[in-house]
PDB file of N, CA and C in Angstrom:
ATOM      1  N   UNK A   1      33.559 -32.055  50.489  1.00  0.00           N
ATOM      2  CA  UNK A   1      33.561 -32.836  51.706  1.00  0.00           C
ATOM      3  C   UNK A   1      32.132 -33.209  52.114  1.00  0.00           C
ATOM      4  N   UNK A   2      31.109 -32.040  51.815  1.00  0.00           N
ATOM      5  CA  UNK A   2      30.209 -32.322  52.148  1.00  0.00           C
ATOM      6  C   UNK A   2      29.333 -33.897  51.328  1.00  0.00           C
ATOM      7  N   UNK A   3      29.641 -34.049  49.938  1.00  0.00           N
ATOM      8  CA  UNK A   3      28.915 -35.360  49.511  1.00  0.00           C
ATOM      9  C   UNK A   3      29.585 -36.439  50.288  1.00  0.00           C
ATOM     10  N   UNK A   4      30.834 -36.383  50.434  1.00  0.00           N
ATOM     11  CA  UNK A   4      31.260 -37.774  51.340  1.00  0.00           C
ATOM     12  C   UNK A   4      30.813 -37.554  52.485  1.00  0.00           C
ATOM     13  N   UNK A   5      30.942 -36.438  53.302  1.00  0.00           N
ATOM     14  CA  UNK A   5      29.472 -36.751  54.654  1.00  0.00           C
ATOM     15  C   UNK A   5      28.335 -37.694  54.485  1.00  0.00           C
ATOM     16  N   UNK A   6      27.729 -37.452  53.285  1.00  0.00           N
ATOM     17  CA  UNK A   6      26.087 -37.622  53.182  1.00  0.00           C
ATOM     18  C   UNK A   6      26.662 -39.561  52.914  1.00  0.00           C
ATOM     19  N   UNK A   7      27.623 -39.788  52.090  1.00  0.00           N
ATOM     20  CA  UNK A   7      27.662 -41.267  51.950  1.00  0.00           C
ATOM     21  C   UNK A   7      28.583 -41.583  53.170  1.00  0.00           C
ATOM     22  N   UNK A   8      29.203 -40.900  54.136  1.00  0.00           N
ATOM     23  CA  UNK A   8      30.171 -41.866  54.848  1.00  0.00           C
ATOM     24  C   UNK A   8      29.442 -41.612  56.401  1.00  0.00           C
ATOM     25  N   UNK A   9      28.713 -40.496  56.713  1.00  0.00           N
ATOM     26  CA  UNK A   9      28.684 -39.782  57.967  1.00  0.00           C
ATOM     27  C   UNK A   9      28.205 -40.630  58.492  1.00  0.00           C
ATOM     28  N   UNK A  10      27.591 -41.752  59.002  1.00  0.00           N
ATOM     29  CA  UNK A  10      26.927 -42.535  60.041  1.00  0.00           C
ATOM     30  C   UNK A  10      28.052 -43.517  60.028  1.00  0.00           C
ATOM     31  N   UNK A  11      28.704 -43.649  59.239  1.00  0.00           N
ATOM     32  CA  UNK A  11      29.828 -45.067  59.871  1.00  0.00           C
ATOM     33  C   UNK A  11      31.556 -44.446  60.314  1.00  0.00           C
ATOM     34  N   UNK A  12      32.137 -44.578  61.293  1.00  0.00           N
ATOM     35  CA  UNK A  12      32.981 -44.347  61.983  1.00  0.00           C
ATOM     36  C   UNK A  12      34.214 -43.889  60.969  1.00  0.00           C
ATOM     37  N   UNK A  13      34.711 -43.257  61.260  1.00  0.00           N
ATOM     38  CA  UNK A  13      35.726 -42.291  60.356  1.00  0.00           C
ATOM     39  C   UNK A  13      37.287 -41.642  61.185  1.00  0.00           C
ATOM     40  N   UNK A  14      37.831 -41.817  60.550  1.00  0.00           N
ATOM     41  CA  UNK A  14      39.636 -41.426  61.170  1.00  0.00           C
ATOM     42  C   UNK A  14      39.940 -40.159  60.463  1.00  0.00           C
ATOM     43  N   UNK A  15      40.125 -39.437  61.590  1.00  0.00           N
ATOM     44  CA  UNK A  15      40.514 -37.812  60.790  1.00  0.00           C
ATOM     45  C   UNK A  15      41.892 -37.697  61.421  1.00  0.00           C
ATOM     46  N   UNK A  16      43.281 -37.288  60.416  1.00  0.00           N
ATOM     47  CA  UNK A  16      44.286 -37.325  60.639  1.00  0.00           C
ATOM     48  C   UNK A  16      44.463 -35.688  60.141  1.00  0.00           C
ATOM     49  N   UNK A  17      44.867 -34.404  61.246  1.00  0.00           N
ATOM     50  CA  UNK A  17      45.862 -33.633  61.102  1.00  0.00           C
ATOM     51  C   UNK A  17      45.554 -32.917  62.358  1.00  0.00           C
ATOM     52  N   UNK A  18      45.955 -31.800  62.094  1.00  0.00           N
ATOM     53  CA  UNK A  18      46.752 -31.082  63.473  1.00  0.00           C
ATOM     54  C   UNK A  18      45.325 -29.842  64.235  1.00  0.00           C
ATOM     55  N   UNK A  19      45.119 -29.651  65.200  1.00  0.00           N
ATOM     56  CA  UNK A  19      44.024 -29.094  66.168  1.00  0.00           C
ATOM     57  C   UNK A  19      42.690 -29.525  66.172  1.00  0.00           C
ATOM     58  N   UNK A  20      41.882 -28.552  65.663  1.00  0.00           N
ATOM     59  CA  UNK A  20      40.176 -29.038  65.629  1.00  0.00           C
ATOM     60  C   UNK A  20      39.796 -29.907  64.415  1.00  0.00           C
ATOM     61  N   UNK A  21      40.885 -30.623  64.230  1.00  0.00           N
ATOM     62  CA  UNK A  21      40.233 -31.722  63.148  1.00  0.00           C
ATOM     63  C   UNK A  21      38.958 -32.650  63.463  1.00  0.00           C
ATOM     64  N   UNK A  22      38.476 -32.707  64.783  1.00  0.00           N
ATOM     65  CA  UNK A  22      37.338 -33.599  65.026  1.00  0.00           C
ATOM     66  C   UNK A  22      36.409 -32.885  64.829  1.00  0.00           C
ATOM     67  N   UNK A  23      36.654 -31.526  65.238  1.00  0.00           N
ATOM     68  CA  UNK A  23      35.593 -30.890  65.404  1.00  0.00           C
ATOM     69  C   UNK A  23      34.996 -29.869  63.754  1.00  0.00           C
ATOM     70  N   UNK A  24      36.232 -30.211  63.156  1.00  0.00           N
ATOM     71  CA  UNK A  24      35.999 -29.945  61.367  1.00  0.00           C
ATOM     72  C   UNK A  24      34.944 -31.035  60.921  1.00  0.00           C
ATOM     73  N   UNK A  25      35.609 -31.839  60.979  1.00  0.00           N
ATOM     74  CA  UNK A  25      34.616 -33.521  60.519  1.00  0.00           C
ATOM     75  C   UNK A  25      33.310 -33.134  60.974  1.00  0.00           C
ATOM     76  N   UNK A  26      33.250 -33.170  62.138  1.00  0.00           N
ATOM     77  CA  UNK A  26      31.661 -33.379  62.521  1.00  0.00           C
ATOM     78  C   UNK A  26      30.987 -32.190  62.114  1.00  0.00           C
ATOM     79  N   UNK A  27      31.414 -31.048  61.512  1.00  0.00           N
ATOM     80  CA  UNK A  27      30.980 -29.885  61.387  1.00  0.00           C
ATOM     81  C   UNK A  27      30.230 -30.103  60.015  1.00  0.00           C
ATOM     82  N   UNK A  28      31.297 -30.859  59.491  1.00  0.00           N
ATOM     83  CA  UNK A  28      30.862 -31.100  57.541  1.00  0.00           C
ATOM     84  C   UNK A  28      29.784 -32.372  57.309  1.00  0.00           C
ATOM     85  N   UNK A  29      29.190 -33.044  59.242  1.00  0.00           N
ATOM     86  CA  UNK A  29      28.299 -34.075  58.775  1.00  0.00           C
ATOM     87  C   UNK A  29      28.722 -35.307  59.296  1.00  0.00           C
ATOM     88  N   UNK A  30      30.020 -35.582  59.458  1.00  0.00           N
ATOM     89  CA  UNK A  30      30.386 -37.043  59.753  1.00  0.00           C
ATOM     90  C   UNK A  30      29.830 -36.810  61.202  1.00  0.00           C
ATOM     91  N   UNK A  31      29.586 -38.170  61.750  1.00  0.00           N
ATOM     92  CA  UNK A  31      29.002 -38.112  63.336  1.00  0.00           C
ATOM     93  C   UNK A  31      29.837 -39.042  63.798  1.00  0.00           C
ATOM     94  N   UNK A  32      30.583 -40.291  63.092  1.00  0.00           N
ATOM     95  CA  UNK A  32      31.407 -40.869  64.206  1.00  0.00           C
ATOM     96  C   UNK A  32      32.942 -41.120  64.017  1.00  0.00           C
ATOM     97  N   UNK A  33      33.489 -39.599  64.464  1.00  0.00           N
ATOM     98  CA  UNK A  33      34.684 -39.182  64.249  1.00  0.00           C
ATOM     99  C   UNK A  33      35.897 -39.958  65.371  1.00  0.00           C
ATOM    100  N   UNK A  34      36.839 -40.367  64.700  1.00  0.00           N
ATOM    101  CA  UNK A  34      37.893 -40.900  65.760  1.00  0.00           C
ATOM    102  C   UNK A  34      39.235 -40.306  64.910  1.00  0.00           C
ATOM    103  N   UNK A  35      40.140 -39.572  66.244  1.00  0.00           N
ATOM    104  CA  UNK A  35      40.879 -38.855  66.228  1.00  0.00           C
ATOM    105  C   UNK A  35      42.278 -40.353  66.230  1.00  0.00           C
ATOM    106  N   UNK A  36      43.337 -40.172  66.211  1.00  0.00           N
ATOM    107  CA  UNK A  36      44.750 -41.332  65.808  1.00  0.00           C
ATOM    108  C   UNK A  36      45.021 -40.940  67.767  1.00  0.00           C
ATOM    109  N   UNK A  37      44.675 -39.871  68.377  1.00  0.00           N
ATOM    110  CA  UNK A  37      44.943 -39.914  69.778  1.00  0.00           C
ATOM    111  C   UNK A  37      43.895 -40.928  70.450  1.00  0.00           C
ATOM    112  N   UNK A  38      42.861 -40.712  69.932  1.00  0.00           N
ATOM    113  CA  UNK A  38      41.716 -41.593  70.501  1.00  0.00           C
ATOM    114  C   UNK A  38      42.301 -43.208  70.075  1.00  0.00           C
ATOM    115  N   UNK A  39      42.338 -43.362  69.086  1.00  0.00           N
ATOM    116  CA  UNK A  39      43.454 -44.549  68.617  1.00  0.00           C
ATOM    117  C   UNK A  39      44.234 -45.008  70.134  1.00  0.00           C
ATOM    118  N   UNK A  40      45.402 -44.199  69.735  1.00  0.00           N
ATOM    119  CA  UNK A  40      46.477 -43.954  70.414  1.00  0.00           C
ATOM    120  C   UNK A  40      46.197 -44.152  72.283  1.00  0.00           C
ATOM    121  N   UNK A  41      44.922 -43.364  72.268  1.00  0.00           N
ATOM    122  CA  UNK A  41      44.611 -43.935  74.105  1.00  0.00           C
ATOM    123  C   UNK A  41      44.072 -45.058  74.516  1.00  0.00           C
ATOM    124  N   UNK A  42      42.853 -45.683  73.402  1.00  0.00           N
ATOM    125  CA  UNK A  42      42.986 -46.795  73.408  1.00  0.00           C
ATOM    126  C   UNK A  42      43.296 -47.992  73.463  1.00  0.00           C
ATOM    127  N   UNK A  43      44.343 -47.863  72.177  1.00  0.00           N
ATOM    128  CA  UNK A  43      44.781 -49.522  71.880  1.00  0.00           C
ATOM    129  C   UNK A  43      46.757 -49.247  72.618  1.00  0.00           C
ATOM    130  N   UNK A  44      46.730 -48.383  72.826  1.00  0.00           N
ATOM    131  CA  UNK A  44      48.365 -48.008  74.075  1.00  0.00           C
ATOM    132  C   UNK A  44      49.509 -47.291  73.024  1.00  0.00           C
ATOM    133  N   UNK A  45      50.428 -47.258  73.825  1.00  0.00           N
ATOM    134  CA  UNK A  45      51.415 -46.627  72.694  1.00  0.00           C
ATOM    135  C   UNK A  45      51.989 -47.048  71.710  1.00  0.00           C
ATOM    136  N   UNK A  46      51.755 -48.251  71.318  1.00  0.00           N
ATOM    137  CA  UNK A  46      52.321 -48.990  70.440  1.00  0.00           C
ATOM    138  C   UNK A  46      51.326 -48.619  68.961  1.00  0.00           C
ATOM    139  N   UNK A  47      50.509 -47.864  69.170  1.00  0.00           N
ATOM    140  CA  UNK A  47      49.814 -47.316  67.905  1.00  0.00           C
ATOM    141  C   UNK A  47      50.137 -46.059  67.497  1.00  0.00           C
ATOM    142  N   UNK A  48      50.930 -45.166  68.137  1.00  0.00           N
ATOM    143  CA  UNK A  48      51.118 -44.062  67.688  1.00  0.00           C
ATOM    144  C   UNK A  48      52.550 -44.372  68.069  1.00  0.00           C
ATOM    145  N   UNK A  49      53.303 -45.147  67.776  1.00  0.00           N
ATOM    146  CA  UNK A  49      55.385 -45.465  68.001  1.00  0.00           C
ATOM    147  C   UNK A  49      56.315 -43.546  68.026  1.00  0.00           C
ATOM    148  N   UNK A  50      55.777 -42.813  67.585  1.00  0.00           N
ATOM    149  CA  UNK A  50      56.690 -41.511  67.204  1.00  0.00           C
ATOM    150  C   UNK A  50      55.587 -40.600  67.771  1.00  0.00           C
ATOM    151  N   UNK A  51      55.069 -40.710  68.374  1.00  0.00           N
ATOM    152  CA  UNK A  51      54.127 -39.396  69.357  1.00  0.00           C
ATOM    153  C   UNK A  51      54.803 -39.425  70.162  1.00  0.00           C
ATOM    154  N   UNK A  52      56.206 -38.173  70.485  1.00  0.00           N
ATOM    155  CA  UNK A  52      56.387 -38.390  71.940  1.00  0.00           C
ATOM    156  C   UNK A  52      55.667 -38.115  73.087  1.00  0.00           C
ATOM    157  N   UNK A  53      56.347 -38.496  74.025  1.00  0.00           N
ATOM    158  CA  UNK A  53      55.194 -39.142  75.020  1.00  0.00           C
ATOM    159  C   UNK A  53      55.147 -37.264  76.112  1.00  0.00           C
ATOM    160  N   UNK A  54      55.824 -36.667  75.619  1.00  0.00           N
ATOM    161  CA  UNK A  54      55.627 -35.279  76.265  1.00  0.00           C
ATOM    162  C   UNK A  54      54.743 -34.286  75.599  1.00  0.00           C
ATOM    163  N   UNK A  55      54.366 -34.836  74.212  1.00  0.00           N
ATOM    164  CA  UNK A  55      53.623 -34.119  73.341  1.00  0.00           C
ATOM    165  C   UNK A  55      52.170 -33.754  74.141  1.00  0.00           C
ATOM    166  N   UNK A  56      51.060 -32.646  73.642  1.00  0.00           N
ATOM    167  CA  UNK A  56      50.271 -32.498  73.763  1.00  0.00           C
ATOM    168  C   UNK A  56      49.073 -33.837  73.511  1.00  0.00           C
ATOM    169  N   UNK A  57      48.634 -34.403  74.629  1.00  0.00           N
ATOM    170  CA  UNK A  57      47.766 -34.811  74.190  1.00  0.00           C
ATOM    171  C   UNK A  57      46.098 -34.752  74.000  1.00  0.00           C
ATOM    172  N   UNK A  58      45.990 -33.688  73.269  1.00  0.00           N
ATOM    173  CA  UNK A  58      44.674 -33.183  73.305  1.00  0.00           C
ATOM    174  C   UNK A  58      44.014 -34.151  72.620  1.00  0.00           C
ATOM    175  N   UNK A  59      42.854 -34.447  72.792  1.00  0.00           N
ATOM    176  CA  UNK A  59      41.825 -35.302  71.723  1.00  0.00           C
ATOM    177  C   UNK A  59      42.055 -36.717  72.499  1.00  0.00           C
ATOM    178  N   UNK A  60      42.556 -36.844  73.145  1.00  0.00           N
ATOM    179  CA  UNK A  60      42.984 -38.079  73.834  1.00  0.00           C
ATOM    180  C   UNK A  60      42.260 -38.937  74.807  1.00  0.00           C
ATOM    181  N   UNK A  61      41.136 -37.991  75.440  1.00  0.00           N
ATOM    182  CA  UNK A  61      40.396 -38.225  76.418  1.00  0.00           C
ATOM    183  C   UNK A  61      38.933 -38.575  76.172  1.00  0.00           C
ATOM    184  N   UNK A  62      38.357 -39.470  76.401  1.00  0.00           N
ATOM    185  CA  UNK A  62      37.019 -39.754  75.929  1.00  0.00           C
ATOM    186  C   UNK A  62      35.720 -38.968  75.656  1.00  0.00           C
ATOM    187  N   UNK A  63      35.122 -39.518  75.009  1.00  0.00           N
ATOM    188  CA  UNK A  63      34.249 -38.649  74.189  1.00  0.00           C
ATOM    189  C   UNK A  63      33.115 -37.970  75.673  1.00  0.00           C
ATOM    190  N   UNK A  64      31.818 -37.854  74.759  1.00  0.00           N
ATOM    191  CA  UNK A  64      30.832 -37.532  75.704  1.00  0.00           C
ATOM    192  C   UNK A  64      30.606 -38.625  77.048  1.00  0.00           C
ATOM    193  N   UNK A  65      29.981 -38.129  77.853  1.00  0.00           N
ATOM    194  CA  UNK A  65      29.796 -38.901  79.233  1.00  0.00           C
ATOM    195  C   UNK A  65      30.802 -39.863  79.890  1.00  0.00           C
ATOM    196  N   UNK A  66      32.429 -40.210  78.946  1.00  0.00           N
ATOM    197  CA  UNK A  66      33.222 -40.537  79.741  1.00  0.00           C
ATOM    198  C   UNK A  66      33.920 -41.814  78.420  1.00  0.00           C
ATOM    199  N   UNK A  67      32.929 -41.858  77.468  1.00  0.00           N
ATOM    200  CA  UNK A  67      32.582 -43.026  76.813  1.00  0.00           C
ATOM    201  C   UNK A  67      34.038 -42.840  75.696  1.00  0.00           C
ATOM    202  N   UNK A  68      34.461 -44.070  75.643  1.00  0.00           N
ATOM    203  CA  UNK A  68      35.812 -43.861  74.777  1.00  0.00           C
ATOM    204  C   UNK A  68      35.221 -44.770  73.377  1.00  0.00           C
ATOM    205  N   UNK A  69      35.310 -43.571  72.099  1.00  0.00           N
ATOM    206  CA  UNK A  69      34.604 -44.462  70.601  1.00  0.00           C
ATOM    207  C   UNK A  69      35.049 -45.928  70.310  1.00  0.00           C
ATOM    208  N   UNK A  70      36.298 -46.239  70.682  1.00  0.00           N
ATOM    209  CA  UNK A  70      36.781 -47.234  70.453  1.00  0.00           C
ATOM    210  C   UNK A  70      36.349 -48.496  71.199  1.00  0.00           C
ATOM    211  N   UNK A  71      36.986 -48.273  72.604  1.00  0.00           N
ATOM    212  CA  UNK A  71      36.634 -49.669  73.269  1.00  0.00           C
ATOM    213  C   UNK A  71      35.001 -49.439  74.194  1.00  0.00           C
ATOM    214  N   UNK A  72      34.530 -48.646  74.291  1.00  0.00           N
ATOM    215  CA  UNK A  72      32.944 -48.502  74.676  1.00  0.00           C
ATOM    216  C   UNK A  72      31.581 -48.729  73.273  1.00  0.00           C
ATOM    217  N   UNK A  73      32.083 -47.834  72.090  1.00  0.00           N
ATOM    218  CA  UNK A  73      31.368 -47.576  71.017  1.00  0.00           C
ATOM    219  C   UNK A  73      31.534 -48.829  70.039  1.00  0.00           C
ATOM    220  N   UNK A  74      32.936 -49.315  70.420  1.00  0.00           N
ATOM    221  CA  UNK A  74      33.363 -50.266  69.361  1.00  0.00           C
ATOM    222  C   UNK A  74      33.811 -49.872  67.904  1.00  0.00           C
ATOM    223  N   UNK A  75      33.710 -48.523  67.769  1.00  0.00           N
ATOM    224  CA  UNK A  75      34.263 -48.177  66.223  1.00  0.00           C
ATOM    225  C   UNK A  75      35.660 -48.555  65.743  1.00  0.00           C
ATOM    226  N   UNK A  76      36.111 -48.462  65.018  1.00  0.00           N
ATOM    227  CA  UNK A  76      37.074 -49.522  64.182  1.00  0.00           C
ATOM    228  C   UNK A  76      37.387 -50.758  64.718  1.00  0.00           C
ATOM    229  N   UNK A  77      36.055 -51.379  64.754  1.00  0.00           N
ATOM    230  CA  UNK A  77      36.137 -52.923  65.011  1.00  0.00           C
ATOM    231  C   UNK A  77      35.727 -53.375  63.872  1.00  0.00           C
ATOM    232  N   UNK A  78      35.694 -54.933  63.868  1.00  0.00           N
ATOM    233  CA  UNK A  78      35.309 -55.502  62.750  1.00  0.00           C
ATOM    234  C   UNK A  78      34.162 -55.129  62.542  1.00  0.00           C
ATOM    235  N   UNK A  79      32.735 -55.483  64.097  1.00  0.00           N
ATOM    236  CA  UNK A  79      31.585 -54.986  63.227  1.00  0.00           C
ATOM    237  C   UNK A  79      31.298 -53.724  62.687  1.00  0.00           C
ATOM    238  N   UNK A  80      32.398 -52.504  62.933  1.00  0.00           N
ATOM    239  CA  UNK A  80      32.378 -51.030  62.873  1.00  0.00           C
ATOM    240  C   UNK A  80      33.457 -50.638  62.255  1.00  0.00           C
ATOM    241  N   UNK A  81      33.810 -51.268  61.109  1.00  0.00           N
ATOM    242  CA  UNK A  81      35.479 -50.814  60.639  1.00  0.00           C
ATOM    243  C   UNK A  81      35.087 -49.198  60.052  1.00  0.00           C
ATOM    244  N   UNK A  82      36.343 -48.819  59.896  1.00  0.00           N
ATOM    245  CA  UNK A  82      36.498 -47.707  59.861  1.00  0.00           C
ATOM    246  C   UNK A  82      36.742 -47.476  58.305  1.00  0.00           C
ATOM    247  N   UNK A  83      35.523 -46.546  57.366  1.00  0.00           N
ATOM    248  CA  UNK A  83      35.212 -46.632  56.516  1.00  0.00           C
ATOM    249  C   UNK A  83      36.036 -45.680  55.642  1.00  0.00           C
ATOM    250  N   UNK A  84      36.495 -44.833  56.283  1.00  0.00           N
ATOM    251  CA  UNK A  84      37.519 -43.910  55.762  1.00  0.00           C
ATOM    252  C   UNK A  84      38.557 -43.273  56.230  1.00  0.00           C
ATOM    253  N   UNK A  85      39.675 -42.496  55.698  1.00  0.00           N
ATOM    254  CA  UNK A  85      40.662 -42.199  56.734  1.00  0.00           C
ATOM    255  C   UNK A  85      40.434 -40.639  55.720  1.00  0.00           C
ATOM    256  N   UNK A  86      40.440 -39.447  56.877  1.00  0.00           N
ATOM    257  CA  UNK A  86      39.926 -38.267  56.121  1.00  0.00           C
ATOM    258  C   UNK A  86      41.450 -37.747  57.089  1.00  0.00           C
ATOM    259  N   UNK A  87      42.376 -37.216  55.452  1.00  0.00           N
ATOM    260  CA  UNK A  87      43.653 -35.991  56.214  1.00  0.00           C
ATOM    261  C   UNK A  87      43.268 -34.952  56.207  1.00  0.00           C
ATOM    262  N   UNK A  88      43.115 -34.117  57.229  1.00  0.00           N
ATOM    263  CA  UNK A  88      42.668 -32.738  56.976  1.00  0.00           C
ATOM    264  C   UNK A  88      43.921 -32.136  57.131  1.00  0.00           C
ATOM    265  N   UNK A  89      44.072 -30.835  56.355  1.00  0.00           N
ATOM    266  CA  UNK A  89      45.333 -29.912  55.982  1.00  0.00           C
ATOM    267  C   UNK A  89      45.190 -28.657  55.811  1.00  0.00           C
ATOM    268  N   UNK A  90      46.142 -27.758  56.434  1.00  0.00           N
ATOM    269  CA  UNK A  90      45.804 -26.217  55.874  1.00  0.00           C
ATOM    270  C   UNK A  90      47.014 -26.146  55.174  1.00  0.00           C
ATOM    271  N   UNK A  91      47.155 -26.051  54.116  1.00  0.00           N
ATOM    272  CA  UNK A  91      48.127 -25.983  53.371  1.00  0.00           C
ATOM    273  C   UNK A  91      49.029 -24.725  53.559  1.00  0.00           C
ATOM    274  N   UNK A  92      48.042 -23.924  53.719  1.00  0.00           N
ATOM    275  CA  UNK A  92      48.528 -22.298  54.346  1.00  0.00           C
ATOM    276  C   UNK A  92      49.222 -21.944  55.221  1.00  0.00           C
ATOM    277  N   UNK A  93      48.955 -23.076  56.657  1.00  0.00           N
ATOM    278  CA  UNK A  93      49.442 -22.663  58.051  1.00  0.00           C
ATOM    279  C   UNK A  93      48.333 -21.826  58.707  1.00  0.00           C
ATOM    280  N   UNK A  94      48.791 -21.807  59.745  1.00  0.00           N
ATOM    281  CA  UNK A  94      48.006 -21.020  60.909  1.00  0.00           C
ATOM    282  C   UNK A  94      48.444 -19.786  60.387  1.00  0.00           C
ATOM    283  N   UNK A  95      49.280 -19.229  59.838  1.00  0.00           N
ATOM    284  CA  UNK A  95      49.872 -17.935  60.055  1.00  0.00           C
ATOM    285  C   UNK A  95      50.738 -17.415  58.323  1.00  0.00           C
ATOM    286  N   UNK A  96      49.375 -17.663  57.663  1.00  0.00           N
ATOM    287  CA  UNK A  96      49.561 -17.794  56.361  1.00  0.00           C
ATOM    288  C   UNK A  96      49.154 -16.419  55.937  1.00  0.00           C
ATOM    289  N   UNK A  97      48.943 -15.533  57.065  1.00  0.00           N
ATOM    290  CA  UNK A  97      48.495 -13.784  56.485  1.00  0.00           C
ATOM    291  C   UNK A  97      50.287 -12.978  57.006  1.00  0.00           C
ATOM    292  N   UNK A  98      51.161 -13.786  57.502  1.00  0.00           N
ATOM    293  CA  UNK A  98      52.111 -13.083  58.387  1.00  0.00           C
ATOM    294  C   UNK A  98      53.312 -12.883  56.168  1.00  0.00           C
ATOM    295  N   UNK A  99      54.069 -11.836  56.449  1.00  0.00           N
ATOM    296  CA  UNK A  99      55.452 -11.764  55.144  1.00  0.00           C
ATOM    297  C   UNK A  99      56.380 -12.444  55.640  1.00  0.00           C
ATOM    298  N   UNK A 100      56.583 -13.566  55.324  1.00  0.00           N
ATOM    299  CA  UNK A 100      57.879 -14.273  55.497  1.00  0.00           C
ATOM    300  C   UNK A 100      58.881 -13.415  54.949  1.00  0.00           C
ATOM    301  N   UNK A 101      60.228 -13.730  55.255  1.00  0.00           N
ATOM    302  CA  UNK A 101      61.622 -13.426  54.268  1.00  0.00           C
ATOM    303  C   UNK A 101      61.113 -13.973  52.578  1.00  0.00           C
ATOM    304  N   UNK A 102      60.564 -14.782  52.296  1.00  0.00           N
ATOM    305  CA  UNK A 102      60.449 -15.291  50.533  1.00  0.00           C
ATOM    306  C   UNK A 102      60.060 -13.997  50.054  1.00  0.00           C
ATOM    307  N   UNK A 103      58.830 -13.811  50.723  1.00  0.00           N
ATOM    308  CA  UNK A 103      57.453 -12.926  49.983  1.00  0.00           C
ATOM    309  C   UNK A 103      57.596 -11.593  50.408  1.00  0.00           C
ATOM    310  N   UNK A 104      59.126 -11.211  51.129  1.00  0.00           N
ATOM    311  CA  UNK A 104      59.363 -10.023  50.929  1.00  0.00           C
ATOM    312  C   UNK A 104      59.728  -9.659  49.675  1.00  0.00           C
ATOM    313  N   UNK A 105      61.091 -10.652  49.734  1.00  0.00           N
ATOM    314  CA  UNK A 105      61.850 -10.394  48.537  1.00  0.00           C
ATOM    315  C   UNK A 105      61.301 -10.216  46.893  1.00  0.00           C
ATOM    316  N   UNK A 106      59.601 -11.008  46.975  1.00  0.00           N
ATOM    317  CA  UNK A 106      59.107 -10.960  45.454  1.00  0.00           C
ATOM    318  C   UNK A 106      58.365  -9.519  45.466  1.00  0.00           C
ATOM    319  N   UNK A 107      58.253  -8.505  46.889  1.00  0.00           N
ATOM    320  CA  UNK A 107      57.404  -7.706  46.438  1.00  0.00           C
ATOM    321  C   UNK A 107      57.966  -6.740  45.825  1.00  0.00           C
ATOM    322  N   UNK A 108      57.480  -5.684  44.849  1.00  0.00           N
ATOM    323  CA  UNK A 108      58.008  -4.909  44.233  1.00  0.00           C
ATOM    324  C   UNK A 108      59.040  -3.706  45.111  1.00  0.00           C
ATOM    325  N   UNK A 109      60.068  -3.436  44.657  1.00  0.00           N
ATOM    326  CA  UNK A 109      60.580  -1.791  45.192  1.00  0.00           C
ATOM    327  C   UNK A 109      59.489  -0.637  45.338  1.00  0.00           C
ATOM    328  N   UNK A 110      59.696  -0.038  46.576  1.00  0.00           N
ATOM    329  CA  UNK A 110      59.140   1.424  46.639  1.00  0.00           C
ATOM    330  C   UNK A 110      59.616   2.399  45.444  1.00  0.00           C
TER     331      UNK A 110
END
């Protein structure tokens, strides 16, 4: 992740998955991170159609000093398109140390 920082990190970037994904991105180097909520508060609901509207909307609220990346910063505009779309994933889960029912059943007998 880190070489695509060094070639993508100064031009505006879409990070798609679930909690501190903005705050992953910018960690690995990218600096102008836009979240699909930031999207989504922006350009209205018609960009996110299946977010229900009771869902959490964290990440939703503008960046530093009030400033929203999109319609203040201008990022994924034409002169600022958005150079990559980064999915971040834990393949694991949050709760990937817990024994499910599967990974009982493969462990050996006492």
């Amino acid at each position: 992740m880190r070489p695509l920082a060094a070639a993508l990190g100064q031009q505006p970037v879409l990070v798609v998955g679930r909690h501190e994904v903005a705050a992953v991105a910018a960690s690995y180097g990218f600096s102008k991170v836009l979240t699909t909520h930031q999207l989504a508060a922006a350009l209205g609901p018609g960009a996110l159609p299946f977010l229900p509207r009771s869902s959490n909307t964290a990440g939703t609220q503008p960046g530093a000093a009030g400033v929203c990346p999109v319609r203040d910063l201008g990022w994924g505009s034409e002169q600022q398109p958005i150079a990559a779309v980064l999915v971040c994933s834990d393949p694991a889960g949050r709760d990937w140390y817990q024994v499910g029912p599967v990974s009982r059943r493969c462990q050996k007998a006492p």
